[in-house]
C-alpha atoms as a PDB file:
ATOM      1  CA  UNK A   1      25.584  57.145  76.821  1.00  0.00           C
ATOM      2  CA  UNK A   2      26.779  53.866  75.133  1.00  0.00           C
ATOM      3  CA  UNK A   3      29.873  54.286  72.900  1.00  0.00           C
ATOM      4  CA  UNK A   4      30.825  51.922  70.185  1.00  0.00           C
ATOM      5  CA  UNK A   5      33.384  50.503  72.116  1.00  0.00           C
ATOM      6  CA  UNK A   6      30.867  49.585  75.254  1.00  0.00           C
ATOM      7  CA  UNK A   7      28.816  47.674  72.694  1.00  0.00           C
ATOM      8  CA  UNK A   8      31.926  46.209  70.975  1.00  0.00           C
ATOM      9  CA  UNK A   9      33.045  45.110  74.863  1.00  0.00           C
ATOM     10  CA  UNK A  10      29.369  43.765  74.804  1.00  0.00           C
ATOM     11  CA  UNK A  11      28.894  41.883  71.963  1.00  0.00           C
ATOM     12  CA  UNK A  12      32.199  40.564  72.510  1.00  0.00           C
ATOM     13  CA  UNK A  13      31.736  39.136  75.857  1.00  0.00           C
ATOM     14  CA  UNK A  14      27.935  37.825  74.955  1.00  0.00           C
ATOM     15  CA  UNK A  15      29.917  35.849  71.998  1.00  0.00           C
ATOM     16  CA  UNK A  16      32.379  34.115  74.403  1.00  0.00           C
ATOM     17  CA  UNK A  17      29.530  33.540  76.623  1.00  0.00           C
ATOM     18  CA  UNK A  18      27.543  31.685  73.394  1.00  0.00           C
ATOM     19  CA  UNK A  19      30.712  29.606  72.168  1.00  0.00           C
ATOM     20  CA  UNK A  20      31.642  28.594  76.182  1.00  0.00           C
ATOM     21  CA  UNK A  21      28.245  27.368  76.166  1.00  0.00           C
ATOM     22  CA  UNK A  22      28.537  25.657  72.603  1.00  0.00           C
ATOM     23  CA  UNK A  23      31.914  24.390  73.945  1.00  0.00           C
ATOM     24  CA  UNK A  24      30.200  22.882  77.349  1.00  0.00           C
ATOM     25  CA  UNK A  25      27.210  21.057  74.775  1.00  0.00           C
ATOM     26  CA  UNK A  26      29.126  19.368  72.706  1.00  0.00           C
ATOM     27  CA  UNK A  27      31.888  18.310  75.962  1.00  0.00           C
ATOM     28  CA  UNK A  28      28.237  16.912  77.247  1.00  0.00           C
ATOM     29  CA  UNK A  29      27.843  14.881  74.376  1.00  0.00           C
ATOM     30  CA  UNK A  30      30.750  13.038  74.019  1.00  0.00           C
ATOM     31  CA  UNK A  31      30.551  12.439  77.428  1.00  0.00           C
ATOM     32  CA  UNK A  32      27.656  10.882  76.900  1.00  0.00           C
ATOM     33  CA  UNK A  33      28.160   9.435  74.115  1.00  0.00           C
ATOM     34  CA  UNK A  34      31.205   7.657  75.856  1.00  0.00           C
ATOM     35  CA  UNK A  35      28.848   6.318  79.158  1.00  0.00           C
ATOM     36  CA  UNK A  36      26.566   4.604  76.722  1.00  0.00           C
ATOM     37  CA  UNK A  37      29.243   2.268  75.348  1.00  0.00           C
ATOM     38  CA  UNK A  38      30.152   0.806  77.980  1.00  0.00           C
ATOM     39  CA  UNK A  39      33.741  -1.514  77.545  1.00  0.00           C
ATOM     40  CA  UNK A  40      36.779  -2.426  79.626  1.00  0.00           C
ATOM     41  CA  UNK A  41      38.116   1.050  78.555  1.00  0.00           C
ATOM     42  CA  UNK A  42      37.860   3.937  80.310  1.00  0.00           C
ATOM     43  CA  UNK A  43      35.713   6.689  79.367  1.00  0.00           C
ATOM     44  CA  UNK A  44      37.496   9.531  77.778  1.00  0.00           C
ATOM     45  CA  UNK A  45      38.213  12.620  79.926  1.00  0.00           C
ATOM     46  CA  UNK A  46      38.598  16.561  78.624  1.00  0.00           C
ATOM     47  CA  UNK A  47      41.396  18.047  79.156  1.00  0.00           C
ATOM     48  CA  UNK A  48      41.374  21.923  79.408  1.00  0.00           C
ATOM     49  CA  UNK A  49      44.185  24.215  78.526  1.00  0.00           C
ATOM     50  CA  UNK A  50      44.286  27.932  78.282  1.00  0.00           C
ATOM     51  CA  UNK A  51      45.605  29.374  75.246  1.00  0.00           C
ATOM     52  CA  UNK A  52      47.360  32.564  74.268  1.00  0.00           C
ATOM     53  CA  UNK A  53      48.428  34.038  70.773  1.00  0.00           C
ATOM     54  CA  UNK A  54      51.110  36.679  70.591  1.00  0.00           C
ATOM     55  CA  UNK A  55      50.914  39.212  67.570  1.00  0.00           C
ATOM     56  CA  UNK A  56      54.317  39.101  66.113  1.00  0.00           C
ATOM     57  CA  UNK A  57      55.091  42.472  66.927  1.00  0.00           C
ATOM     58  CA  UNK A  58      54.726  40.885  70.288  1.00  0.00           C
ATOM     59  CA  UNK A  59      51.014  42.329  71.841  1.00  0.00           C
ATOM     60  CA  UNK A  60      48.467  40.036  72.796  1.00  0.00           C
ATOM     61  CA  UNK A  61      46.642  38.463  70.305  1.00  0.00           C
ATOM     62  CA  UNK A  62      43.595  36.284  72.392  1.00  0.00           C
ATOM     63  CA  UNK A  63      43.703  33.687  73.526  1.00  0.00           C
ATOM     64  CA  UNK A  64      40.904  30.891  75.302  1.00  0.00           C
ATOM     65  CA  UNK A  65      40.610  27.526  76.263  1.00  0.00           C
ATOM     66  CA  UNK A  66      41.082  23.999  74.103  1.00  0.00           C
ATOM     67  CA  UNK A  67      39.302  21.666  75.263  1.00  0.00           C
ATOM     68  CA  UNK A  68      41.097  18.002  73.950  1.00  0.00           C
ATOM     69  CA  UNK A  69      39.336  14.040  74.497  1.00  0.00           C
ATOM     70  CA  UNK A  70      41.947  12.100  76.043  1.00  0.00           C
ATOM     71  CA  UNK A  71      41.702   8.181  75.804  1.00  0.00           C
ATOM     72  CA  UNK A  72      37.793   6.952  75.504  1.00  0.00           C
ATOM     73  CA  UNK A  73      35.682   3.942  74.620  1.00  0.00           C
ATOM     74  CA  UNK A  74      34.252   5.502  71.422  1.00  0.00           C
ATOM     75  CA  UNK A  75      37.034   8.876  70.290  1.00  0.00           C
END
């Protein structure tokens, strides 16, 4: 039997699935974006870093991944 916290584990894991996903899109258009226009300039390049939060009482607040357009022809 399924308790509310299996389908809050769930949901919450098929909703960081669906914003990775989002996240990998919208990298995929700015990369493209950035091939198109083609200059002396480099195309721009994601960089990833992992992120944490800490509650102030100290306990782990979440965290994830920013995802940040360095340099580029067009950003």
């Amino acid at each position: 039997m399924k308790t509310m916290l299996d389908t809050f584990e769930t949901e919450k894991t098929q909703a960081a699935d669906w914003f990775r996903s989002l996240r990998d899109s919208i990298v995929a258009e700015f990369y493209a974006i950035e091939a198109r226009h083609e200059t002396d300039a480099d195309a721009g390049v994601f960089e990833v870093t992992k992120t944490k939060r800490t509650s102030d009482d100290g306990s782990d607040a979440g965290g994830g991944e920013m995802s940040v357009m360095r340099g580029g022809r067009v950003f």
